[in-house]
Protein backbone atom coordinates (compact mmCIF):
# COMPACT_ATOMS: atom_id res chain seq x y z
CA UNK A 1 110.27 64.65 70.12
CA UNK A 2 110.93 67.05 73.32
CA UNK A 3 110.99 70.65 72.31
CA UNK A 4 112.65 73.57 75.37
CA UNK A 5 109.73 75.91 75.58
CA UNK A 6 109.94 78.35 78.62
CA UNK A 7 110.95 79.08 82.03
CA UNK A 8 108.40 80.47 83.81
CA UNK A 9 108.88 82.54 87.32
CA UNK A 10 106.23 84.50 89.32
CA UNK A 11 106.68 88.02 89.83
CA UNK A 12 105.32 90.39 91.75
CA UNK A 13 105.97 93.84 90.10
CA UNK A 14 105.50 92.93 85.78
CA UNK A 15 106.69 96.50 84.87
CA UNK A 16 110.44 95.84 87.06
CA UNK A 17 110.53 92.36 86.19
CA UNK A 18 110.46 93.36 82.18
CA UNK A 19 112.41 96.38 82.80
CA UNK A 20 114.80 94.28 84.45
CA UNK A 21 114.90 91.88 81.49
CA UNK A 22 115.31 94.51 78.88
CA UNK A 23 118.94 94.88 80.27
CA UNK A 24 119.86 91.99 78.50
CA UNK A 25 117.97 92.54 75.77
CA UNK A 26 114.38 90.49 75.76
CA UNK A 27 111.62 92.13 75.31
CA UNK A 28 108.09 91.39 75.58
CA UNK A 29 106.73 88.89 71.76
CA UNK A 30 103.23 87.97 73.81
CA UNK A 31 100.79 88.35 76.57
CA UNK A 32 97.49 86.31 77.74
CA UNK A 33 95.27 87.85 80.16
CA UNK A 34 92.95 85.50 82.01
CA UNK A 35 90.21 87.43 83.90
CA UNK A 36 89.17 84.25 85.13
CA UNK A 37 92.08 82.78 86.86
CA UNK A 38 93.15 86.47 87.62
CA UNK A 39 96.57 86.22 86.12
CA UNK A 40 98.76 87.54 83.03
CA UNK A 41 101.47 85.83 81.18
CA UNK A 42 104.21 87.94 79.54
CA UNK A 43 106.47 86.14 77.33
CA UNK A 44 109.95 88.09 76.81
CA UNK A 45 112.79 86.83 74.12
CA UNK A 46 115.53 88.42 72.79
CA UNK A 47 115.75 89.34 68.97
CA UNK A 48 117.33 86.57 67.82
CA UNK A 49 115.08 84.48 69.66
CA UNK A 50 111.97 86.18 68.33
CA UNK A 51 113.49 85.86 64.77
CA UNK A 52 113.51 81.92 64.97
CA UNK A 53 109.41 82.20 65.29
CA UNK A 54 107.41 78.89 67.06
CA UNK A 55 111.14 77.39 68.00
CA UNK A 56 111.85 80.62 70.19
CA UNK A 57 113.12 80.41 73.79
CA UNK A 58 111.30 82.27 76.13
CA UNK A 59 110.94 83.84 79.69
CA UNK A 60 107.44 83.74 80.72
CA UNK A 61 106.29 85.82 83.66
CA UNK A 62 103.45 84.94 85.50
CA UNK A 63 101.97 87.64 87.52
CA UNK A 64 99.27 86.85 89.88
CA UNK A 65 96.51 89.92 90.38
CA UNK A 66 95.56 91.06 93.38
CA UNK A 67 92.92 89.30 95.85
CA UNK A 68 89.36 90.68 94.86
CA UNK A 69 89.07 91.22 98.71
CA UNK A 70 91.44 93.47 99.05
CA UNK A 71 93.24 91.05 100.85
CA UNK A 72 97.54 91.30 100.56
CA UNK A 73 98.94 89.48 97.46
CA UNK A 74 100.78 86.92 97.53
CA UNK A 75 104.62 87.31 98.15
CA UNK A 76 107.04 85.11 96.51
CA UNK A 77 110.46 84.38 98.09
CA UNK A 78 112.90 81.52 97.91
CA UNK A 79 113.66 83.07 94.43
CA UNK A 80 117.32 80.95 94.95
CA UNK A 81 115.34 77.68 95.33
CA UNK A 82 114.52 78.06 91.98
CA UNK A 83 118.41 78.24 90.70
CA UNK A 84 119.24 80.49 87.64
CA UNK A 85 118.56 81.81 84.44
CA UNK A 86 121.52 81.93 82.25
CA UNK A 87 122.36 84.06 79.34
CA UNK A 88 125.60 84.55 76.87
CA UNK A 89 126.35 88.12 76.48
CA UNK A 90 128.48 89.77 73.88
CA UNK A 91 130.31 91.75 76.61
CA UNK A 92 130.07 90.87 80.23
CA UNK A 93 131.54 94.29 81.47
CA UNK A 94 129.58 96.24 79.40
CA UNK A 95 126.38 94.20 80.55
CA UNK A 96 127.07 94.19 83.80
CA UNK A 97 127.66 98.07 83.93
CA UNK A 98 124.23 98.48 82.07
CA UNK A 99 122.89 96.51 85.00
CA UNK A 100 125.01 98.67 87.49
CA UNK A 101 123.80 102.33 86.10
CA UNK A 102 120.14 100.73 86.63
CA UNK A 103 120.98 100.14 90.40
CA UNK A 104 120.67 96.54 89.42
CA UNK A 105 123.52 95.05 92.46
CA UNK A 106 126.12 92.87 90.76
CA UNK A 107 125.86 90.22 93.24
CA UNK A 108 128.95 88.10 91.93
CA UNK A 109 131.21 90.89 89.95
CA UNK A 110 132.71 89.13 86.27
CA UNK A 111 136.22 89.49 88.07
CA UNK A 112 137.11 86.39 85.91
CA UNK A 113 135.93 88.05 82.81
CA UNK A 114 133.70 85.29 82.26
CA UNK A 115 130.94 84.73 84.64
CA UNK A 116 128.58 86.99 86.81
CA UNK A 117 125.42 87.21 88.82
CA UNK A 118 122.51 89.48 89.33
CA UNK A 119 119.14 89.02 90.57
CA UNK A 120 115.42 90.08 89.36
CA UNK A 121 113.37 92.48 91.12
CA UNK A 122 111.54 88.86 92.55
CA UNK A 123 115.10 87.66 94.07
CA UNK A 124 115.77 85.34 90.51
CA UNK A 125 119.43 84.46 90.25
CA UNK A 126 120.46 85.35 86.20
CA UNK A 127 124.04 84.12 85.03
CA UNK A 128 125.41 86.18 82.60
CA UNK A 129 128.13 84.42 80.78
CA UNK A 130 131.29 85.88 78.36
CA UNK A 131 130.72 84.56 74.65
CA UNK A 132 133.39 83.29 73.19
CA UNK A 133 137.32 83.47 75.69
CA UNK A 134 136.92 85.30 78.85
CA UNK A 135 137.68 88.80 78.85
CA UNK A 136 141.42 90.38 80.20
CA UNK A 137 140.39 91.13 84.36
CA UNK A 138 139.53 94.70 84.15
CA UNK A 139 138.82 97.58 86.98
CA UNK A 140 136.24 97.93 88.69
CA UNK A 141 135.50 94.22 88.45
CA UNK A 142 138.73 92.50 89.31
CA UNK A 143 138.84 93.42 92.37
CA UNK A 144 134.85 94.16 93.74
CA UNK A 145 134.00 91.62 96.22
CA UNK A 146 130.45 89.43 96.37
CA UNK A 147 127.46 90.76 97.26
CA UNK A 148 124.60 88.91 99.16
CA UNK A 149 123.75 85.47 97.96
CA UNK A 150 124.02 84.05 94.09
């Protein structure tokens, strides 16, 4: 039997990353510090997710510390090498203005009134997809060009 666990991505800033997140509506269900390996894992889920209990799917963030030497961390790019994230949302407009009134960029606008982009703090494309039929085109969206790479 094959079980979906997790995606895991590397961030850079934990406190964006899950701030980020929480726009759609995950929020952190675990976290493992390792001293040793100097790294933390933060698992986010939504709700429902958490609800479902060992059969959840989850977002794991994997955050790096900090060189002992004082050295500069790590930075992670290539974020679109990776490919997306994608989540159903009840209301694509409505999520993406949550996103928007964050400062969040809408990189590819839901002018269908099914399907947008946006990226993480770490350069992570996220899909946000209409449940259900696509929504009527609506203003500002119909018309609001691409931004940057998706």
């Amino acid at each position: 039997m094959t079980q979906y666990l997790h995606t895991m991505i590397r961030v850079s800033d934990p406190d964006a990353t899950i701030a980020f997140f929480a726009l759609l509506g995950l929020s952190e269900v675990r976290r493992m510090e390792n001293a040793a390996g100097r790294f933390t894992l933060i698992f986010l889920a939504t709700a429902a997710d958490a609800a479902i209990g060992d059969r959840r799917v989850e977002v794991e963030l994997t955050y790096n510390w900090p060189a002992e030497d004082g050295s500069a961390p790590e930075q992670y790019g290539g974020g679109r090498n990776f490919g997306h994230l994608a989540y159903r949302v009840d209301d694509i407009y409505a999520t993406c203005q949550r996103f928007a009134d964050a400062g969040v960029t809408i990189n590819r606008p839901p002018r269908d009134g099914h399907m947008a982009f946006v990226k993480t703090p770490d350069g992570i494309s996220i899909e946000l997809l209409q449940a259900g039929s696509p929504l009527a085109p609506a203003e500002p969206w119909a018309s609001m060009p691409n931004t940057g790479s998706w």
